[in-house]
N, C-alpha and C. Protein backbone atom coordinates (compact mmCIF):
# COMPACT_ATOMS: atom_id res chain seq x y z
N UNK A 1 127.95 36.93 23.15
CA UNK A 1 128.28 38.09 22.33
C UNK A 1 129.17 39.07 23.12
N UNK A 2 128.21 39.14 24.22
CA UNK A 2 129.66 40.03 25.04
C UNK A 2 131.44 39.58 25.38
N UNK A 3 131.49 38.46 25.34
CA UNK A 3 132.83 37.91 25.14
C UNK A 3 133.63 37.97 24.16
N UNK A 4 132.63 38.03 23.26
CA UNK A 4 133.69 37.57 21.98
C UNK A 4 134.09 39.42 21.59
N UNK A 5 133.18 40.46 22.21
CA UNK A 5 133.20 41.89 22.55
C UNK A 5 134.48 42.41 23.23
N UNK A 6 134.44 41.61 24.14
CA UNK A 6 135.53 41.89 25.10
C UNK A 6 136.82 41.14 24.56
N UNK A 7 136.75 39.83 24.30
CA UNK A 7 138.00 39.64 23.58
C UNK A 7 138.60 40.09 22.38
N UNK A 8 137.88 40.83 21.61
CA UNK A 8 138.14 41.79 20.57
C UNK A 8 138.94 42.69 20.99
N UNK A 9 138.20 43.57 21.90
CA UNK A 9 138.63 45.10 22.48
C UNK A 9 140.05 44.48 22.77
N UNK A 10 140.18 43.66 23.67
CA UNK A 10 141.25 43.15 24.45
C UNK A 10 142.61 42.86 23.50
N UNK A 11 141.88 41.85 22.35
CA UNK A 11 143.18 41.77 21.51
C UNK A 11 143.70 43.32 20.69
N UNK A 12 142.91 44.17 20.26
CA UNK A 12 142.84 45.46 19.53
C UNK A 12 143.92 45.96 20.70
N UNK A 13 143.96 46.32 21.81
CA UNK A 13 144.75 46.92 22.84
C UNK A 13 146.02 45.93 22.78
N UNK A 14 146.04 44.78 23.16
CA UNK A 14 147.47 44.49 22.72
C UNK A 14 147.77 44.65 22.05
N UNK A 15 147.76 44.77 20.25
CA UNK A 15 148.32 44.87 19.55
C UNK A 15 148.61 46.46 19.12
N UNK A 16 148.43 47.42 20.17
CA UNK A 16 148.89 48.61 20.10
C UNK A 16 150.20 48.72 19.80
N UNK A 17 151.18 48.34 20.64
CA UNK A 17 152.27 48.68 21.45
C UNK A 17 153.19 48.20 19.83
N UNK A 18 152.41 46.80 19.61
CA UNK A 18 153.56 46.89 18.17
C UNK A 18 153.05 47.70 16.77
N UNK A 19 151.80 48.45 16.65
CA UNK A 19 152.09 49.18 16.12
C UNK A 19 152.36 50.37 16.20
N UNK A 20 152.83 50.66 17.40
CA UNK A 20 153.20 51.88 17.69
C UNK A 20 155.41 51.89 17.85
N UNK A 21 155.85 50.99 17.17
CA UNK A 21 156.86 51.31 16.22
C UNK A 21 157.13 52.27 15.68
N UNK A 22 158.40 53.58 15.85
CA UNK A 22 159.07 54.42 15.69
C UNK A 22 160.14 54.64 15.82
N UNK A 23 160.57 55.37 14.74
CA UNK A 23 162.27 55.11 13.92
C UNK A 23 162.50 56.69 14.26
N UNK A 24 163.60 57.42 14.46
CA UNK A 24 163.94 58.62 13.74
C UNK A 24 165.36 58.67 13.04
N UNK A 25 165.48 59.41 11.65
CA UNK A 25 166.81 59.94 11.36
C UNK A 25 167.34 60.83 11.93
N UNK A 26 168.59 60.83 12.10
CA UNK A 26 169.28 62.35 12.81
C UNK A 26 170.63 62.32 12.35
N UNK A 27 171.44 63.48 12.44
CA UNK A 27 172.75 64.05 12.22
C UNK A 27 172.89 64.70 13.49
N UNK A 28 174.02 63.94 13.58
CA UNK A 28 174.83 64.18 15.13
C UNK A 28 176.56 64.40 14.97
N UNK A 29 177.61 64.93 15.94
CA UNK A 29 178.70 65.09 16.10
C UNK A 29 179.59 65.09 17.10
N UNK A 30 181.00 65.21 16.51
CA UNK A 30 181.50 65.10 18.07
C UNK A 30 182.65 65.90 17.84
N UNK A 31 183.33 67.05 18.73
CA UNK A 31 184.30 67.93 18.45
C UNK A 31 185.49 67.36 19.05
N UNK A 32 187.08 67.98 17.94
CA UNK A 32 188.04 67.47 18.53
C UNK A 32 188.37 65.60 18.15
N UNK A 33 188.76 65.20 17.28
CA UNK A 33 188.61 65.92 16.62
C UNK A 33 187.19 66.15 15.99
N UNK A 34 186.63 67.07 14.71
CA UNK A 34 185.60 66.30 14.56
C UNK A 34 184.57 65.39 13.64
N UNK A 35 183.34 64.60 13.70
CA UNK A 35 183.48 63.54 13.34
C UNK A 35 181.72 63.86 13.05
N UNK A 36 181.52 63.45 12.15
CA UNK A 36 179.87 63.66 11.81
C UNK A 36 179.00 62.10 11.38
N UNK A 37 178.09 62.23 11.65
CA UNK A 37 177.60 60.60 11.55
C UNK A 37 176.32 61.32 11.14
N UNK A 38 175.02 59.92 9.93
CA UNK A 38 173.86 60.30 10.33
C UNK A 38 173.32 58.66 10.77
N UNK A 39 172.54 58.96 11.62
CA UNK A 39 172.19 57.54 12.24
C UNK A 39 170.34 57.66 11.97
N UNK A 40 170.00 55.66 12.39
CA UNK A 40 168.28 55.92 12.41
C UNK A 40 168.79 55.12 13.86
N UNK A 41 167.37 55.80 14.43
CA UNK A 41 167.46 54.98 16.49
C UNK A 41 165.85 54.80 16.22
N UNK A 42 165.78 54.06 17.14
CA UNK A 42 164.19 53.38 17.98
C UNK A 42 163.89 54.36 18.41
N UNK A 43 162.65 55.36 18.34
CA UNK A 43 162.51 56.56 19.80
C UNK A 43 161.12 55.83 20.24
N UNK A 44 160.78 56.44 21.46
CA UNK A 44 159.80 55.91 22.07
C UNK A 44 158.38 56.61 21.29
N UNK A 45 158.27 57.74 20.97
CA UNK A 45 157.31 58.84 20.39
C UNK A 45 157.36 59.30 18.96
N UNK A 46 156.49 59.08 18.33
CA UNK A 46 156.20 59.02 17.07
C UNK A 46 156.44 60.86 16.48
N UNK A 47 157.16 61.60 17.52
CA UNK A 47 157.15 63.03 17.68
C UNK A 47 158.03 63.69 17.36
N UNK A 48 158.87 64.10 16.73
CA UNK A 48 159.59 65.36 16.23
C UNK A 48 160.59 65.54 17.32
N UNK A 49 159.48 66.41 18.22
CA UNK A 49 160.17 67.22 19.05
C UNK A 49 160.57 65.97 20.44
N UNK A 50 159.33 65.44 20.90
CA UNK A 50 160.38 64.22 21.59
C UNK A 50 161.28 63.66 21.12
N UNK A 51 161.23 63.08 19.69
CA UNK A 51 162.47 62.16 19.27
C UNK A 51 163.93 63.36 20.05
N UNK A 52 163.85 64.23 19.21
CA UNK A 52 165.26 65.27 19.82
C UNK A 52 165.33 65.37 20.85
N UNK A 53 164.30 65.27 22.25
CA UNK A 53 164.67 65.49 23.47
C UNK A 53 165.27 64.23 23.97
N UNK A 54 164.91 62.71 23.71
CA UNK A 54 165.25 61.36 23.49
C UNK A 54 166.86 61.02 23.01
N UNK A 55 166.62 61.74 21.66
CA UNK A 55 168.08 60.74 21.08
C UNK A 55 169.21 62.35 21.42
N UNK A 56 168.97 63.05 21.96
CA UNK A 56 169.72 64.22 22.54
C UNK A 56 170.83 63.84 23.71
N UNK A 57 169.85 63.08 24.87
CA UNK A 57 170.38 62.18 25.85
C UNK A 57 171.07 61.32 25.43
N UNK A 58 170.55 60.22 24.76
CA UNK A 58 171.31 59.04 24.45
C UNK A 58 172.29 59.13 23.96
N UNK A 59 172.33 59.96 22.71
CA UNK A 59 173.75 60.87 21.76
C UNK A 59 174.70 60.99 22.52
N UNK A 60 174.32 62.29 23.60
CA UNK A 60 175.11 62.81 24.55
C UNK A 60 175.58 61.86 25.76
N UNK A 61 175.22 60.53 26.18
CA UNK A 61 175.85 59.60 26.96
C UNK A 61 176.92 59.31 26.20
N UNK A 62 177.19 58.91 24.76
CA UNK A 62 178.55 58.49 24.24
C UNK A 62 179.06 59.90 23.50
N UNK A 63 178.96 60.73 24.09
CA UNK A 63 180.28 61.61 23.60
C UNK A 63 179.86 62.53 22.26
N UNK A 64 178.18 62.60 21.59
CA UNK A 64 177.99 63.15 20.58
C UNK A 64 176.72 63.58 20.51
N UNK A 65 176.76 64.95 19.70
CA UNK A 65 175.45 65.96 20.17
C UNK A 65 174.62 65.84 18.97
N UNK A 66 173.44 65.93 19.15
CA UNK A 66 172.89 65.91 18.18
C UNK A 66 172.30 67.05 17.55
N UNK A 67 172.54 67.15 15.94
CA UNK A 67 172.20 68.43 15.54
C UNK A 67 171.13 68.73 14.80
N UNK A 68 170.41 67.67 14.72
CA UNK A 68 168.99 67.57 13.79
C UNK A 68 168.93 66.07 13.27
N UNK A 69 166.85 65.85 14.12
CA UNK A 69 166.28 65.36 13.96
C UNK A 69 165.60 65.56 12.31
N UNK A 70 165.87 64.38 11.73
CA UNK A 70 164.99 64.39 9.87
C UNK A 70 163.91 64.56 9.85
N UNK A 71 163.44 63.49 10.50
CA UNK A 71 162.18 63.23 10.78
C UNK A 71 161.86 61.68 11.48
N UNK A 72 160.49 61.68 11.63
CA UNK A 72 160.70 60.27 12.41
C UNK A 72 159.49 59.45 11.34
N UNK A 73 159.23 58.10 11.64
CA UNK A 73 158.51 57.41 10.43
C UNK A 73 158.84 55.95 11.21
N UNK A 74 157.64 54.92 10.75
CA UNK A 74 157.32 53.83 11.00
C UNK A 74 158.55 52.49 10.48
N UNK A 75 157.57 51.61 10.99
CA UNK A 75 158.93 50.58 10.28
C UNK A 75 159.17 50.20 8.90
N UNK A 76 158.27 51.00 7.74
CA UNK A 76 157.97 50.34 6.75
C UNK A 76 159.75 51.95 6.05
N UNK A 77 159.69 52.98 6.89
CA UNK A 77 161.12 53.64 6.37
C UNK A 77 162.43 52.74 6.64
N UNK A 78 162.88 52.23 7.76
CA UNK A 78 163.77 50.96 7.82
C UNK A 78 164.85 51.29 6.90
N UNK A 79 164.03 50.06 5.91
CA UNK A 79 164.90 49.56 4.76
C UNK A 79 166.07 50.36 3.91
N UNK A 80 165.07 51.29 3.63
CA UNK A 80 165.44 52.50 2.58
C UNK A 80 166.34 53.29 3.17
N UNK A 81 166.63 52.96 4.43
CA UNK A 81 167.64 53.82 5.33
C UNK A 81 168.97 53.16 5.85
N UNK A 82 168.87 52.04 5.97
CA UNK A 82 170.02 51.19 6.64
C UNK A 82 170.89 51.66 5.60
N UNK A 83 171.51 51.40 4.43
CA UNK A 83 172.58 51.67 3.63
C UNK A 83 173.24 53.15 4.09
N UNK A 84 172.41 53.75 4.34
CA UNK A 84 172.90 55.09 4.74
C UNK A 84 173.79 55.60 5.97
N UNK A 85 172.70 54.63 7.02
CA UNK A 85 173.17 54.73 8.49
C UNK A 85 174.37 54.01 8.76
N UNK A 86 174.13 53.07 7.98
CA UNK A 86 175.71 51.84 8.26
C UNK A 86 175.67 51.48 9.61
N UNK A 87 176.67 51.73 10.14
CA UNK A 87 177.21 51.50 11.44
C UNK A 87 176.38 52.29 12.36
N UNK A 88 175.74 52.99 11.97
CA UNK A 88 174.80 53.96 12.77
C UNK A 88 173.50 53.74 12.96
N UNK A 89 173.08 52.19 12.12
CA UNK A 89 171.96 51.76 12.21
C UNK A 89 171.16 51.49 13.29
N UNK A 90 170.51 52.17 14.22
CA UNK A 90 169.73 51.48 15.23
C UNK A 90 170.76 51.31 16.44
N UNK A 91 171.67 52.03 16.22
CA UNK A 91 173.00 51.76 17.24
C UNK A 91 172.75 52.58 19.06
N UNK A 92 172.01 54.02 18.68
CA UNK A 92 172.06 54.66 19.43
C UNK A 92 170.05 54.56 20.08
């Protein structure tokens, strides 16, 4: 009984990491000229305010700032979003 205890717990803990899957939307830019995009990215934190400290950096390595985080949401938002993001899908 204690095994089959422990291999429970054990599998329950691996399978954290994939449900802990997180998307955020954002509107970002770039001046000069300038150029507005809204994109969805992978963030590591299911959080608001991390996602913006996250995709702030990453934005800002290619040349574009970000001006607001939407919100952030699981993998089941995805779908309903790619048409939007286009080229901005999951890019950044």
């Amino acid at each position: 009984m204690l095994r089959l205890t422990l291999a429970i717990t054990l599998a329950a803990v691996l399978a954290l990491p994939a449900q802990a899957e997180c998307y955020a939307d954002y509107k970002a830019k770039q001046d000069n000229p300038l150029r507005l995009h809204y994109g969805v990215a992978q963030v590591t934190k299911c959080n608001k305010a991390a996602a913006k400290a996250e995709l702030a950096e990453r934005l800002a390595a290619s040349g574009w700032k970000l001006l607001n985080v939407l919100g952030v949401f699981g993998p089941e938002g995805l779908e309903e979003r790619k048409a939007s993001a286009a080229e901005y899908f999951l890019r950044f």
